[in-house]
N, C-alpha and C. Protein backbone atom coordinates (compact mmCIF):
# COMPACT_ATOMS: atom_id res chain seq x y z
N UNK A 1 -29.33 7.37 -25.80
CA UNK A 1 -29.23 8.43 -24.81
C UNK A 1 -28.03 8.17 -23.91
N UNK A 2 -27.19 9.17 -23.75
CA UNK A 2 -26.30 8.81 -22.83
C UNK A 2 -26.27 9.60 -21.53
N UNK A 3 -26.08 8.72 -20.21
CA UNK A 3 -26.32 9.08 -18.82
C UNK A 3 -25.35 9.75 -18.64
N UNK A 4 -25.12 10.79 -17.90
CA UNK A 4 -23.89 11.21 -17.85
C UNK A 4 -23.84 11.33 -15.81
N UNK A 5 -22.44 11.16 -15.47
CA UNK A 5 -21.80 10.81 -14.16
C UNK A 5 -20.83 12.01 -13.48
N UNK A 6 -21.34 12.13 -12.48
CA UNK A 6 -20.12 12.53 -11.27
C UNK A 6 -19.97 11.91 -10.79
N UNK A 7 -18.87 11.90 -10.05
CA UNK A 7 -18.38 10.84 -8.87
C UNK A 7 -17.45 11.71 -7.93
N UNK A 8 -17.90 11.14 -6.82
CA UNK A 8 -17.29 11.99 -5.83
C UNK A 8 -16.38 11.05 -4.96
N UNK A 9 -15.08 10.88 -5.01
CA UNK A 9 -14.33 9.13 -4.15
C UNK A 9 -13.46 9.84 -3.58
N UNK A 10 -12.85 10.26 -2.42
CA UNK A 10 -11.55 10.40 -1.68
C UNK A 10 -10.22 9.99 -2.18
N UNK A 11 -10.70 8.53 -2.01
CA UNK A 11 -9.22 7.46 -2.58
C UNK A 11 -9.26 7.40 -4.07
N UNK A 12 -7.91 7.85 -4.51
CA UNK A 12 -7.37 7.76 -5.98
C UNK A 12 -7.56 6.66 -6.65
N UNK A 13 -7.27 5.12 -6.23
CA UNK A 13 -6.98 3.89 -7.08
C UNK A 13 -9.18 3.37 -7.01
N UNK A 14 -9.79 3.64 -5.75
CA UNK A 14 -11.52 3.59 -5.88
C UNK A 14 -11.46 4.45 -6.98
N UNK A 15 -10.97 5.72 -7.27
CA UNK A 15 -12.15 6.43 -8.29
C UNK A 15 -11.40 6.25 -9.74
N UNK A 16 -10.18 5.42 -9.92
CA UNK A 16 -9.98 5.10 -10.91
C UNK A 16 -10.55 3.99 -11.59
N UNK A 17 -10.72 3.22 -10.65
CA UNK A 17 -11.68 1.56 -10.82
C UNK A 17 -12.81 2.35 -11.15
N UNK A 18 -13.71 3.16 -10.62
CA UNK A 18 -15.19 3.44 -10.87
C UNK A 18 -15.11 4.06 -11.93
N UNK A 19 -13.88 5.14 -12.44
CA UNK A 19 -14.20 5.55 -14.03
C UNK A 19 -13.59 4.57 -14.96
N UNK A 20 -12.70 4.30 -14.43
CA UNK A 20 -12.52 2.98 -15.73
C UNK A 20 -13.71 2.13 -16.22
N UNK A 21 -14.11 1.46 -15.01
CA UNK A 21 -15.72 0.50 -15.16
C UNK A 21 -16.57 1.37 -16.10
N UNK A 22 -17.00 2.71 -15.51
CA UNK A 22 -18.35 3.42 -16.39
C UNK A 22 -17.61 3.48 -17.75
N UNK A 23 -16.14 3.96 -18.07
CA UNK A 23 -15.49 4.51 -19.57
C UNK A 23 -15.98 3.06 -20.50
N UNK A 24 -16.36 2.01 -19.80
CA UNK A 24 -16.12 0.46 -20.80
C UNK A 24 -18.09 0.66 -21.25
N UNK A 25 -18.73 1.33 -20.82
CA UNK A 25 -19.92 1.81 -21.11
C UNK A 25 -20.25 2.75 -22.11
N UNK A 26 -20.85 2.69 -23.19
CA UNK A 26 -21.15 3.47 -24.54
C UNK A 26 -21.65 4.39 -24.18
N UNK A 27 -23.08 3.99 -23.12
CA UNK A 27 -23.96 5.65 -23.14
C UNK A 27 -23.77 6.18 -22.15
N UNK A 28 -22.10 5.70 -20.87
CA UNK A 28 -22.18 6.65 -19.95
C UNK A 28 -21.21 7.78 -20.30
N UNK A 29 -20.97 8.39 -19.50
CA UNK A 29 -19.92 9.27 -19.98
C UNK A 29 -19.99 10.09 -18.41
N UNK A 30 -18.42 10.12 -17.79
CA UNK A 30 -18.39 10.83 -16.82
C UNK A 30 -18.18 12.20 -17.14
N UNK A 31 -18.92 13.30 -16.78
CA UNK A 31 -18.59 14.72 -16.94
C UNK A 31 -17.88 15.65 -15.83
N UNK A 32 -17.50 14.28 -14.37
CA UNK A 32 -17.01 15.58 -13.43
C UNK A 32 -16.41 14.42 -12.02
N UNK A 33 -15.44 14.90 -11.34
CA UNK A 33 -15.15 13.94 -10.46
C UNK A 33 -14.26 15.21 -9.41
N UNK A 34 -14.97 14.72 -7.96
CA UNK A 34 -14.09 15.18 -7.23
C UNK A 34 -13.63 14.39 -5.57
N UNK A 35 -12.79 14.76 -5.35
CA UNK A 35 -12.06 14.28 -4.15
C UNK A 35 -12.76 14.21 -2.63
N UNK A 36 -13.51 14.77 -2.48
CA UNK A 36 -14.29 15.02 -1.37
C UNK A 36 -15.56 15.75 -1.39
N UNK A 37 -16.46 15.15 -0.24
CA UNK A 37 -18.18 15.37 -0.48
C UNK A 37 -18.41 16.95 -0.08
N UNK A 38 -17.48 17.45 0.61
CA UNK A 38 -17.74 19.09 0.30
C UNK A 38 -17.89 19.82 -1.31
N UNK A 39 -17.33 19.26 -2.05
CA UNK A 39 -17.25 19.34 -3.49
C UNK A 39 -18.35 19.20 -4.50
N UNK A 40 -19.51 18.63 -3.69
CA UNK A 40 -20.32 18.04 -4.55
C UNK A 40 -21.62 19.10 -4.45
N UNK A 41 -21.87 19.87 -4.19
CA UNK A 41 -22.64 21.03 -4.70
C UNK A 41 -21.80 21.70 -5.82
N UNK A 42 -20.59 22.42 -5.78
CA UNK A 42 -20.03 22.73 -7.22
C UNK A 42 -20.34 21.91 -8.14
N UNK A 43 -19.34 20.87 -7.96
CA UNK A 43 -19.61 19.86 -9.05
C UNK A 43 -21.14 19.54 -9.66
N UNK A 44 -21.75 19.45 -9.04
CA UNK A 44 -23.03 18.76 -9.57
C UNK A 44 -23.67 20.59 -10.63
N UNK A 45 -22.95 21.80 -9.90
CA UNK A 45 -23.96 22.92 -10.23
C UNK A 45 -23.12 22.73 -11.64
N UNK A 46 -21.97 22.74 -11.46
CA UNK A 46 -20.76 22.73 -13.12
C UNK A 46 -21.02 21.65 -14.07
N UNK A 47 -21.41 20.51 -13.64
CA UNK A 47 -21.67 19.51 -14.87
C UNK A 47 -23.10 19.09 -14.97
N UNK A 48 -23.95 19.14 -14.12
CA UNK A 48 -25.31 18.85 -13.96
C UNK A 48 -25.68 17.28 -14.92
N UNK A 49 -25.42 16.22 -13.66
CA UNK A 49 -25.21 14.81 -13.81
C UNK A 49 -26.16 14.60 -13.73
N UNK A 50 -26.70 13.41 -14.76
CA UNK A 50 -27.94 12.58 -14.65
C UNK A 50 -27.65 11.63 -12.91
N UNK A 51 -26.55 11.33 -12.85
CA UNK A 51 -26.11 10.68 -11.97
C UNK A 51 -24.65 10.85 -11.22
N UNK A 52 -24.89 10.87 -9.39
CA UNK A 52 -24.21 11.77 -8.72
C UNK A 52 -23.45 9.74 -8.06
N UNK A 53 -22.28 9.57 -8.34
CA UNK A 53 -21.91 8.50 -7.20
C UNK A 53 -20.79 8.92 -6.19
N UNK A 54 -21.30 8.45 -4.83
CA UNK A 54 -20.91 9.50 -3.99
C UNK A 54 -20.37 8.49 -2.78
N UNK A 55 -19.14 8.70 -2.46
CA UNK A 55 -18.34 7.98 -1.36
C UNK A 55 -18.96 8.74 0.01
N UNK A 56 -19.26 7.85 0.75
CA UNK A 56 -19.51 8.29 2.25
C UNK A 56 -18.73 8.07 3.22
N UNK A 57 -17.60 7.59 2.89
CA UNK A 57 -16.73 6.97 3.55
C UNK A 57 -15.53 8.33 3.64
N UNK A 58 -15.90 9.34 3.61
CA UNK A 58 -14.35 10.56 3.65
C UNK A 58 -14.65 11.06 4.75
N UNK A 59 -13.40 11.05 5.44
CA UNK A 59 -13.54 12.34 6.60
C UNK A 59 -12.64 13.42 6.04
N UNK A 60 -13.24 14.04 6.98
CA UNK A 60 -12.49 15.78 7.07
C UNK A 60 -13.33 16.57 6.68
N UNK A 61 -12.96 17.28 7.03
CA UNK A 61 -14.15 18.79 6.66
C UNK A 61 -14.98 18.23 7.26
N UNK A 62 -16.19 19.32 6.31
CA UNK A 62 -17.69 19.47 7.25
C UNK A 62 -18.75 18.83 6.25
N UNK A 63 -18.35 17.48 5.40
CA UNK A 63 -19.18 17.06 4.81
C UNK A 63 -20.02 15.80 5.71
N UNK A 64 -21.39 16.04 5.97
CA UNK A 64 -21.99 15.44 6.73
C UNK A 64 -23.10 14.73 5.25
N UNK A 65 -22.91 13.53 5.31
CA UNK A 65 -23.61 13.02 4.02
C UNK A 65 -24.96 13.17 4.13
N UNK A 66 -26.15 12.60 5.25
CA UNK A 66 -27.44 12.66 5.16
C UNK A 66 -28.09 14.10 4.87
N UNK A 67 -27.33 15.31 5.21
CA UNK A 67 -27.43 16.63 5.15
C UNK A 67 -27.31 16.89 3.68
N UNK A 68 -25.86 16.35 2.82
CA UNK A 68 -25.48 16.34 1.92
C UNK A 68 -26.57 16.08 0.74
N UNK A 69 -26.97 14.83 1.11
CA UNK A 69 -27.87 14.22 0.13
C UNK A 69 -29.36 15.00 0.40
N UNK A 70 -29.37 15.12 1.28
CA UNK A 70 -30.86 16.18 1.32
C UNK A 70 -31.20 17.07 0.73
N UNK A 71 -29.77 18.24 0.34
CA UNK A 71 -29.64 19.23 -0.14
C UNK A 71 -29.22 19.23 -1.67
N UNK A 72 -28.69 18.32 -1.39
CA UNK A 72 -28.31 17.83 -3.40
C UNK A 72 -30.02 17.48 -3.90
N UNK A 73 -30.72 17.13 -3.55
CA UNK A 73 -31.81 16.32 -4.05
C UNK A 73 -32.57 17.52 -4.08
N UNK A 74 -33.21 18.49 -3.20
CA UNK A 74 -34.05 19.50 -2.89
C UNK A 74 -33.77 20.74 -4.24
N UNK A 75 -32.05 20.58 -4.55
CA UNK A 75 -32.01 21.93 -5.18
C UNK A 75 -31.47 21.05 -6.81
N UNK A 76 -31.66 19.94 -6.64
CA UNK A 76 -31.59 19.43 -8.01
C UNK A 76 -32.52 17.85 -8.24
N UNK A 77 -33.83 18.00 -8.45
CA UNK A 77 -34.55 17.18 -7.95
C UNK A 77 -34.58 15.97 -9.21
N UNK A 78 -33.65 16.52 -10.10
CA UNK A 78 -33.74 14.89 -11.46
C UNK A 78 -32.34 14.11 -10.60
N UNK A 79 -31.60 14.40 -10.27
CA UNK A 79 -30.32 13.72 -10.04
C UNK A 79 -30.54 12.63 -9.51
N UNK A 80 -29.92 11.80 -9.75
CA UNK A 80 -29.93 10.62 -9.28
C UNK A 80 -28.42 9.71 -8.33
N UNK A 81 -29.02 9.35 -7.43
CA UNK A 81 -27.52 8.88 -6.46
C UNK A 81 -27.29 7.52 -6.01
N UNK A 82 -26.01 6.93 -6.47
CA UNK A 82 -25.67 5.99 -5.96
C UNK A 82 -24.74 5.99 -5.20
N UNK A 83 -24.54 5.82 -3.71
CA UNK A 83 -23.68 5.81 -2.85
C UNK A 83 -22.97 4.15 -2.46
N UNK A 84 -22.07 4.65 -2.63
CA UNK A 84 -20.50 3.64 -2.32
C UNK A 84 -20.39 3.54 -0.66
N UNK A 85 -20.10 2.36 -0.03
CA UNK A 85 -19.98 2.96 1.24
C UNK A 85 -19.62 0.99 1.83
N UNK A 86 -19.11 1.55 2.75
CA UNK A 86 -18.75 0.11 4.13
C UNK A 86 -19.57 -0.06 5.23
N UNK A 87 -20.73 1.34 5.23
CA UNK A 87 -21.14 0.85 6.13
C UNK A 87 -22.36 -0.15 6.54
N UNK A 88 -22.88 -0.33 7.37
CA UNK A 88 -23.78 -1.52 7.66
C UNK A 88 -24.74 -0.95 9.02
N UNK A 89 -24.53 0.32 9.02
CA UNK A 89 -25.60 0.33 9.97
C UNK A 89 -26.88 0.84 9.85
N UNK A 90 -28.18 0.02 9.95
CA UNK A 90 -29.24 -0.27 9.33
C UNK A 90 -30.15 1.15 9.73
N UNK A 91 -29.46 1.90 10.57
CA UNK A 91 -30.51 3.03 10.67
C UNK A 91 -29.99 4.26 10.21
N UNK A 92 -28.89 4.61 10.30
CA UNK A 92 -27.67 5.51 9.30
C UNK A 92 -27.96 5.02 7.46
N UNK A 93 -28.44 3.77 7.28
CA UNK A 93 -28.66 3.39 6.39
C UNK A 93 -30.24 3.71 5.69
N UNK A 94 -31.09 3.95 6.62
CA UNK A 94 -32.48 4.18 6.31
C UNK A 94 -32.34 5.55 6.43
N UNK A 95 -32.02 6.29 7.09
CA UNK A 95 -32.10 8.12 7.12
C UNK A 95 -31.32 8.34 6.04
N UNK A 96 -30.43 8.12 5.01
CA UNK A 96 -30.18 8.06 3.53
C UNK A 96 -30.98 8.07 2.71
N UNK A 97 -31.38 6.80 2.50
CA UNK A 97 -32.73 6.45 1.64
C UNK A 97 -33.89 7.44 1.94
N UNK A 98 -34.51 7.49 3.44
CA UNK A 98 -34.93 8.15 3.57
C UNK A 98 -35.17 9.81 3.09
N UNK A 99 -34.01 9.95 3.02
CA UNK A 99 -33.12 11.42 2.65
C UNK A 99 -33.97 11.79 1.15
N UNK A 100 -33.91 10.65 0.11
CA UNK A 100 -34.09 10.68 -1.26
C UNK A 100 -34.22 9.70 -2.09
N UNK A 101 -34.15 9.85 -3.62
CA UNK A 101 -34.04 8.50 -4.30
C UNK A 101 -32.33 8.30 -4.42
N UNK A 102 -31.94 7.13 -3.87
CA UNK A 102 -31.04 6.63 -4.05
C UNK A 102 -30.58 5.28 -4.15
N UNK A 103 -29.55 4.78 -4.61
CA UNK A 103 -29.00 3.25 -4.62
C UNK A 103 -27.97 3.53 -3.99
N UNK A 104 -27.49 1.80 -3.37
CA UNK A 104 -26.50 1.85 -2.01
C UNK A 104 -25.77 0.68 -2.93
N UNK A 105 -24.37 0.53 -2.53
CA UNK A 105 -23.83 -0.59 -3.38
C UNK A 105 -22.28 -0.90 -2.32
């Protein structure tokens, strides 16, 4: 069975490392990648990913992630999310999780 991936990274040389890594994988296969977390309702409606990995780390615009992930999960309830991120703060960190099923890395 192969998992198939979006990824959502800001920075060019992060989302080349993250598809290179999954491409060295047999049963993944990325089907969709975009530049910023406003993007990730299209994306996810256009490729419909077993698995959504998602940078929290972009500014601009009006992508507010805990909102983000709430709404990704509610209107697509198999997806699955692993979020990329620097941050460390333990309660910004639980209203995520909280949010849905997800992995933090």
């Amino acid at each position: 069975m192969t998992i198939t991936v979006a990824v959502i990274e800001d920075h060019p040389l992060v989302m080349k490392a993250v598809i290179d890594e999954l491409s060295k994988q047999p049963d993944i296969k990325v089907v969709g990648t975009a530049g910023h977390g406003s993007e990730l309702p299209r994306l996810v409606r256009e490729t419909s990913p077993d698995v959504v990995i998602l940078d929290l780390g972009m500014v601009g615009g009006n992508f507010e992630p805990i909102s983000a992930v709430t709404s990704l999960l509610h209107e697509n309830p198999n997806v699955r999310i692993l979020v990329l991120t620097g941050y460390d703060d333990e309660v910004y960190m639980r209203k995520l999780v909280e949010a849905g099923r997800l992995g933090m890395c």
